[in-house]
Structure formats: structure tokens, C-alpha cells
PDB file of N, CA and C in Angstrom:
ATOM      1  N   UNK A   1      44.572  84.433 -35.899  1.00  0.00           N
ATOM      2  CA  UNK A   1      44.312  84.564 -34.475  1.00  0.00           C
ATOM      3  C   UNK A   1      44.565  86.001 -34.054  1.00  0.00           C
ATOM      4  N   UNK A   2      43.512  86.746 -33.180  1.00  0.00           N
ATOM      5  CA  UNK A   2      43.533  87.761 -32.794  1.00  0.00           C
ATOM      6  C   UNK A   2      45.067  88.180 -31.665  1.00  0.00           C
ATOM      7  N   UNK A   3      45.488  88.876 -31.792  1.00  0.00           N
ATOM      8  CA  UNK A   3      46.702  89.217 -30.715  1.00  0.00           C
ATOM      9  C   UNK A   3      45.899  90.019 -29.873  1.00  0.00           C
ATOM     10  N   UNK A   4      44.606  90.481 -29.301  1.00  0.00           N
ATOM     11  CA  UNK A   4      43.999  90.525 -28.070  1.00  0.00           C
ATOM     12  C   UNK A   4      44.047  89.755 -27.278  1.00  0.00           C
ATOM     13  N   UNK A   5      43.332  88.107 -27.889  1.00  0.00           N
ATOM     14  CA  UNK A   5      43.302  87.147 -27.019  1.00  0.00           C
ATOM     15  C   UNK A   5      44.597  86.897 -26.086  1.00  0.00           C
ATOM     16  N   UNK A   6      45.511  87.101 -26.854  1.00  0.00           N
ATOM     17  CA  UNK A   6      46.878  86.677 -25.811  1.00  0.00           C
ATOM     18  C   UNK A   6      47.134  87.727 -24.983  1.00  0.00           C
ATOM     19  N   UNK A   7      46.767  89.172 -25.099  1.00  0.00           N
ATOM     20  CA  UNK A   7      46.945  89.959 -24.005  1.00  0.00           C
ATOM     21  C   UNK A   7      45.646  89.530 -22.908  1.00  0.00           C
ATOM     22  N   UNK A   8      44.663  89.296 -23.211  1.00  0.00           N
ATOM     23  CA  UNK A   8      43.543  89.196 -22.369  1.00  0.00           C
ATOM     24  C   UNK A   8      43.996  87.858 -21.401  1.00  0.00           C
ATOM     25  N   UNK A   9      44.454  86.418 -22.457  1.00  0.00           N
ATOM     26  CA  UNK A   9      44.848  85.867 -21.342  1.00  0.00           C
ATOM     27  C   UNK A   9      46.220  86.090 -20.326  1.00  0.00           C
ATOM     28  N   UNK A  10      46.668  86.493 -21.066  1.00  0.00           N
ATOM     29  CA  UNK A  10      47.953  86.898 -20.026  1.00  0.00           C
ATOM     30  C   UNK A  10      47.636  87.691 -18.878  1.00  0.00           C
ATOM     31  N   UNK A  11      46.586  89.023 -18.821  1.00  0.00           N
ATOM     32  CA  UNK A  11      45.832  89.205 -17.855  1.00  0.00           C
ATOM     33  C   UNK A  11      45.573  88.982 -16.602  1.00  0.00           C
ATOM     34  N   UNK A  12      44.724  87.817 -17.296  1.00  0.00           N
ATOM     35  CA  UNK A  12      43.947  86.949 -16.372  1.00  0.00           C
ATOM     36  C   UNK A  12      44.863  85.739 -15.672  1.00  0.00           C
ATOM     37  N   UNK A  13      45.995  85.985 -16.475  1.00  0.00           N
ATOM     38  CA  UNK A  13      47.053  84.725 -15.541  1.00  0.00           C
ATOM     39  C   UNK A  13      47.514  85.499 -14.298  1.00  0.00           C
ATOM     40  N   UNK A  14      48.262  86.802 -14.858  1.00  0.00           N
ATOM     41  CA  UNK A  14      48.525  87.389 -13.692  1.00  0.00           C
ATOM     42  C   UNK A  14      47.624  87.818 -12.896  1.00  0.00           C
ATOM     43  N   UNK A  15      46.349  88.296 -13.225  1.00  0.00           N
ATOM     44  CA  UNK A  15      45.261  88.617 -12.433  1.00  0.00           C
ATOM     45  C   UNK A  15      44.770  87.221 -11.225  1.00  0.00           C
ATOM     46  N   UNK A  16      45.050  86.110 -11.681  1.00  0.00           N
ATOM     47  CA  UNK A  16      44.716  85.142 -11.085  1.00  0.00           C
ATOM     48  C   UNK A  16      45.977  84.338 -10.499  1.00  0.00           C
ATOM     49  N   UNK A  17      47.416  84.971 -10.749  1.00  0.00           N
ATOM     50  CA  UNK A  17      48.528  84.256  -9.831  1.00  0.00           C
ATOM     51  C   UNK A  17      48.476  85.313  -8.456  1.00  0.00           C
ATOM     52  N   UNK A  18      48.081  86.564  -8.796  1.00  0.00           N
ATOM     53  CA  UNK A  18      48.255  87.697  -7.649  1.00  0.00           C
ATOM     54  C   UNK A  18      47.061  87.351  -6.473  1.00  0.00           C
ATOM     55  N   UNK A  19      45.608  86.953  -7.106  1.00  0.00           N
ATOM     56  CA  UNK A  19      44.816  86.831  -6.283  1.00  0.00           C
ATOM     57  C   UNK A  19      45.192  85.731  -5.214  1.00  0.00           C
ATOM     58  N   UNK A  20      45.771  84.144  -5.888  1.00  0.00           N
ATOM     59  CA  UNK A  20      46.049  83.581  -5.767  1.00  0.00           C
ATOM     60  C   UNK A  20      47.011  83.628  -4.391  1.00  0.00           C
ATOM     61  N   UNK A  21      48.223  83.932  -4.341  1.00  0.00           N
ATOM     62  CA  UNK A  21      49.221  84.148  -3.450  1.00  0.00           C
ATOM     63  C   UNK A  21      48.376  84.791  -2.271  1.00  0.00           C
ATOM     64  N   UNK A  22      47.760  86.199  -2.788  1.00  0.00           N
ATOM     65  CA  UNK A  22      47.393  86.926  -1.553  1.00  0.00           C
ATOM     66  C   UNK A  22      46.147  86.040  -0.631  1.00  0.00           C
ATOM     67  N   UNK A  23      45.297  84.894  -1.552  1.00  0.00           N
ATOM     68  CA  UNK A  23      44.781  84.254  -0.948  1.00  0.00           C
ATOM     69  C   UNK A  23      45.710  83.000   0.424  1.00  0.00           C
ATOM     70  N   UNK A  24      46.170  82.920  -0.244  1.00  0.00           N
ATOM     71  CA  UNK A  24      47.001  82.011   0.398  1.00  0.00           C
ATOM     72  C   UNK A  24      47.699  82.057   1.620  1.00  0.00           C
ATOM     73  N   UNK A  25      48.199  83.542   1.476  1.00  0.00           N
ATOM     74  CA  UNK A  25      48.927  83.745   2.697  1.00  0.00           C
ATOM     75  C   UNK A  25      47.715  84.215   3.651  1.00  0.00           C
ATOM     76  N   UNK A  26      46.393  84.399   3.148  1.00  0.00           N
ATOM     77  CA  UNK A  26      45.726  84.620   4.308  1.00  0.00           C
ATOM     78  C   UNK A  26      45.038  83.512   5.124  1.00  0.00           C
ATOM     79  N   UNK A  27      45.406  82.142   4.201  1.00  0.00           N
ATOM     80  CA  UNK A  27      44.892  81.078   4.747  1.00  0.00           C
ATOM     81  C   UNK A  27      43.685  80.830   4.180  1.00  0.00           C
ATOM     82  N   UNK A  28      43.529  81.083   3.410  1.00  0.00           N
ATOM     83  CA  UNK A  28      42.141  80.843   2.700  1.00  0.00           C
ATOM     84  C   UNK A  28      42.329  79.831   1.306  1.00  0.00           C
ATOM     85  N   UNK A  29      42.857  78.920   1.476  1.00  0.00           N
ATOM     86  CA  UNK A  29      43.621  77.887   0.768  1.00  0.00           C
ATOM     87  C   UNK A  29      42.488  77.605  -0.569  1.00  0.00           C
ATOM     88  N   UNK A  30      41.303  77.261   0.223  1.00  0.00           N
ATOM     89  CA  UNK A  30      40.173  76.585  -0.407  1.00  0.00           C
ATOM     90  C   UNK A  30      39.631  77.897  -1.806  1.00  0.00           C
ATOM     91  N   UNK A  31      39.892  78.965  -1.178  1.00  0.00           N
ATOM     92  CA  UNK A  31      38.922  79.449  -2.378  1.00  0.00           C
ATOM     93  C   UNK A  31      40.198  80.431  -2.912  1.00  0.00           C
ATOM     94  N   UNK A  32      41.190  80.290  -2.572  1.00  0.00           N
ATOM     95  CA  UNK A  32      42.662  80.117  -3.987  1.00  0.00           C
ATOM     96  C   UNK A  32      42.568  79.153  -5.440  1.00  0.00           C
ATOM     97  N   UNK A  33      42.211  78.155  -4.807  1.00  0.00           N
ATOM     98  CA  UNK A  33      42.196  76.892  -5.497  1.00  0.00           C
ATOM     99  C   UNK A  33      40.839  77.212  -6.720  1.00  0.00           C
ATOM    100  N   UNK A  34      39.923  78.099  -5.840  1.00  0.00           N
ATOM    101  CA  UNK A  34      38.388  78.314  -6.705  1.00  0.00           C
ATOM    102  C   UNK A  34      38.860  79.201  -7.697  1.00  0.00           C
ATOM    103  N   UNK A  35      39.131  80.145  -7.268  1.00  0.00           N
ATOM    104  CA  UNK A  35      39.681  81.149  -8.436  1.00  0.00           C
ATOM    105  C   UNK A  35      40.736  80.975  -9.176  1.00  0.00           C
ATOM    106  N   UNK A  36      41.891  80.091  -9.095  1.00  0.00           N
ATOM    107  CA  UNK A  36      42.407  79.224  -9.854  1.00  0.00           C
ATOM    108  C   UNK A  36      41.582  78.619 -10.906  1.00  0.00           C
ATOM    109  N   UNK A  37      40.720  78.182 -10.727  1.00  0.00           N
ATOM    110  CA  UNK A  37      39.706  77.178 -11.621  1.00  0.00           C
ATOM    111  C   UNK A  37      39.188  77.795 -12.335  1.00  0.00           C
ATOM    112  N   UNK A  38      38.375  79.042 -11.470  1.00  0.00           N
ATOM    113  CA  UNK A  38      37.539  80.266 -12.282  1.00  0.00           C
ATOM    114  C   UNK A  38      38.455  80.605 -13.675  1.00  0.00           C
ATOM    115  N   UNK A  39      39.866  81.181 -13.673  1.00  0.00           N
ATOM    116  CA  UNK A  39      40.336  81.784 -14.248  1.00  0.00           C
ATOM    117  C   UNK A  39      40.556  80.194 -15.266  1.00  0.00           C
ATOM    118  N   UNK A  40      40.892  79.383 -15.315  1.00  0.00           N
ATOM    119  CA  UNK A  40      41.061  78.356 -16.278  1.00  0.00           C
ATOM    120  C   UNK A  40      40.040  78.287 -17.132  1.00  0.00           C
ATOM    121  N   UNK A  41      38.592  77.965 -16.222  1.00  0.00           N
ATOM    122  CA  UNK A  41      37.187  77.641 -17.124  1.00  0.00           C
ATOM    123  C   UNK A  41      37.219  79.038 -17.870  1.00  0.00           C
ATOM    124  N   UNK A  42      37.649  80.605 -17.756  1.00  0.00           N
ATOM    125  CA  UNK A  42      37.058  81.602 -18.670  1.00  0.00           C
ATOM    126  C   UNK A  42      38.025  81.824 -19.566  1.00  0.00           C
ATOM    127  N   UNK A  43      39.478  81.137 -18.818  1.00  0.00           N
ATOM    128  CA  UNK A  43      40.364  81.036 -20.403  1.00  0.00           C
ATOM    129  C   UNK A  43      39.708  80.335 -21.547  1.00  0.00           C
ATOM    130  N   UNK A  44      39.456  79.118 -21.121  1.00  0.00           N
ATOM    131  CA  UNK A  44      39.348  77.951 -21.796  1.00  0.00           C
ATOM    132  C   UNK A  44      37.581  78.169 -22.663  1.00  0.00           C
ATOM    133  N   UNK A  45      37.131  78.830 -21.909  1.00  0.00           N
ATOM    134  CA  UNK A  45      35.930  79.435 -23.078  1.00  0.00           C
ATOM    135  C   UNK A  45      36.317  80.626 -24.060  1.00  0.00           C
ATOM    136  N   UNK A  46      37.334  81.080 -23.922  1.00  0.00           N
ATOM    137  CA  UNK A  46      37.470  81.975 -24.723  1.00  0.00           C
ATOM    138  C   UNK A  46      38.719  81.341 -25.674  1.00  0.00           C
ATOM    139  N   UNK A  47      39.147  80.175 -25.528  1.00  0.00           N
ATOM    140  CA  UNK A  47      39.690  79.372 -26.451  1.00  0.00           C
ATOM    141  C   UNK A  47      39.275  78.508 -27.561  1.00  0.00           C
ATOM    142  N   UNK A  48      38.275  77.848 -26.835  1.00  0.00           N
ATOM    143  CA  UNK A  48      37.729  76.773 -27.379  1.00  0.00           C
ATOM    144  C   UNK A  48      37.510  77.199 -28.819  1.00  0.00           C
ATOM    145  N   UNK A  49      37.040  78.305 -29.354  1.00  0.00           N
ATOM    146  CA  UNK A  49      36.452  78.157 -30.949  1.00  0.00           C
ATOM    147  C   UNK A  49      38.084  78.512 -31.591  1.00  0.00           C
ATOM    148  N   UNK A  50      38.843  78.649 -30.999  1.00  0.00           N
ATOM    149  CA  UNK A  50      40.456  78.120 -31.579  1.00  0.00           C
ATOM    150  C   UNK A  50      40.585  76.947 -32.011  1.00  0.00           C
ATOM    151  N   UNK A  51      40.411  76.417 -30.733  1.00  0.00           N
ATOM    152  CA  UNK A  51      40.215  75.232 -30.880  1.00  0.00           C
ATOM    153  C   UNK A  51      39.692  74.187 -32.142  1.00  0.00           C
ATOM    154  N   UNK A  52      37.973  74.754 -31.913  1.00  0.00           N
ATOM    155  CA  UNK A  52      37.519  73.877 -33.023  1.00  0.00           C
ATOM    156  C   UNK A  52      38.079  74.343 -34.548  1.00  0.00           C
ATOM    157  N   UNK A  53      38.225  75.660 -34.336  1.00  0.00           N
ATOM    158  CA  UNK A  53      39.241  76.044 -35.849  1.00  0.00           C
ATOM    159  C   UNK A  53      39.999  74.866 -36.125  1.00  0.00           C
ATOM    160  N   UNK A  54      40.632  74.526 -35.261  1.00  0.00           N
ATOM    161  CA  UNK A  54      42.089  74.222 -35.004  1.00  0.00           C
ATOM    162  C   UNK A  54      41.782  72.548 -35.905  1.00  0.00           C
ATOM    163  N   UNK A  55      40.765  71.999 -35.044  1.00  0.00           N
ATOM    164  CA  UNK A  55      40.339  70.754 -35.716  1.00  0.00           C
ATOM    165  C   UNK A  55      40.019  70.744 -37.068  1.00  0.00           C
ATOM    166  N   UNK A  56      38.955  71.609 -37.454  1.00  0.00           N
ATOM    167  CA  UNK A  56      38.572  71.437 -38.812  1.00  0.00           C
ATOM    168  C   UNK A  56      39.794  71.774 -39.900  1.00  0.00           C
ATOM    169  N   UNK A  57      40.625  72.560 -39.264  1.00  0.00           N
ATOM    170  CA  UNK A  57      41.960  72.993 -40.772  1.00  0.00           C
ATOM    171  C   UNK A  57      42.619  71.606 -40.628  1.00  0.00           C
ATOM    172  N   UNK A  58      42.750  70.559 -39.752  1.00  0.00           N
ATOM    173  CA  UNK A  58      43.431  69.510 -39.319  1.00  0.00           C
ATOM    174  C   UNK A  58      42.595  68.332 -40.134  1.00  0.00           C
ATOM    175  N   UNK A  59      41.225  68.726 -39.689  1.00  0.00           N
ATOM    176  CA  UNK A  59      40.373  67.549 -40.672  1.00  0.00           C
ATOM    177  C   UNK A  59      40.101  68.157 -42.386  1.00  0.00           C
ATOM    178  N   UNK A  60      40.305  68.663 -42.986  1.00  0.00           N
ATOM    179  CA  UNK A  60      40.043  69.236 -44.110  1.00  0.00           C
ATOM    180  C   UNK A  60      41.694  69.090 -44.989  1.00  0.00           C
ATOM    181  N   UNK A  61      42.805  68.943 -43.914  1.00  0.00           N
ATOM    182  CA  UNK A  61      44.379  69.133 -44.428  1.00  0.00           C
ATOM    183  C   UNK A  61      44.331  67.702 -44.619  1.00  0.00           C
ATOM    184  N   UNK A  62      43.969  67.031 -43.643  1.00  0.00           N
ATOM    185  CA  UNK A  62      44.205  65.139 -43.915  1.00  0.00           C
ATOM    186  C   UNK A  62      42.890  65.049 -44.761  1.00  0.00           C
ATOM    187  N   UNK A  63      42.002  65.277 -45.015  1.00  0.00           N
ATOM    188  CA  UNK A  63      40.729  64.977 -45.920  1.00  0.00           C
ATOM    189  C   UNK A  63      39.986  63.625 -45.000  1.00  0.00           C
ATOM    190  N   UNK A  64      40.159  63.539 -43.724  1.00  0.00           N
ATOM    191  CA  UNK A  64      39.471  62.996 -42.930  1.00  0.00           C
ATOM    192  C   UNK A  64      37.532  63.224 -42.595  1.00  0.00           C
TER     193      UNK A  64
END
């Protein structure tokens, strides 16, 4: 596993707890919540082929 990925998401956590707050206190509740999400769905694509790594060393270790 690349040690980019974990700086990139770490990033984007803080990039997306800061937006987050400053949304908030302006009352803009609804699209806090969006960019919350945003930042999950582009983690989570840039995870996923971890992921399926993750399965196949799991299915190939049990011989499933």
C-alpha cells in the first residue's frame, strides 16, 4: 500500500472537517452534510481497489 494514499486521505478529512464547521456556523447545515458525503464518496473511490486487493489475498489465503 502506497503511503500517499494516507496522506491524501488525511487531507481530505481535514479539508472536509474545516469546510464543514465553517459551514455550519453559517447556517448552511444542508450543504455541510453534502460535502461531508462528497469527501466520503472520493475517499471511498480511491479505496475501493484496496479493497478488492484486500478480498482476493483473503480468497486465494482460504482457497475459497
Amino acid at each position: 500500500m502506497e503511503i500517499g494514499i494516507l496522506f491524501r486521505i488525511a487531507a481530505v478529512g481535514i479539508l472536509v472537517a474545516v469546510l464543514n464547521q465553517i459551514l455550519l456556523r453559517a447556517g448552511r447545515e444542508e450543504t455541510a452534510m453534502m460535502t461531508t458525503l462528497a469527501g466520503l464518496v472520493l475517499v471511498l473511490f480511491w479505496v475501493i481497489e484496496y479493497i478488492g486487493t484486500l478480498f482476493e489475498t483473503i480468497r486465494t489465503l482460504f482457497q475459497l
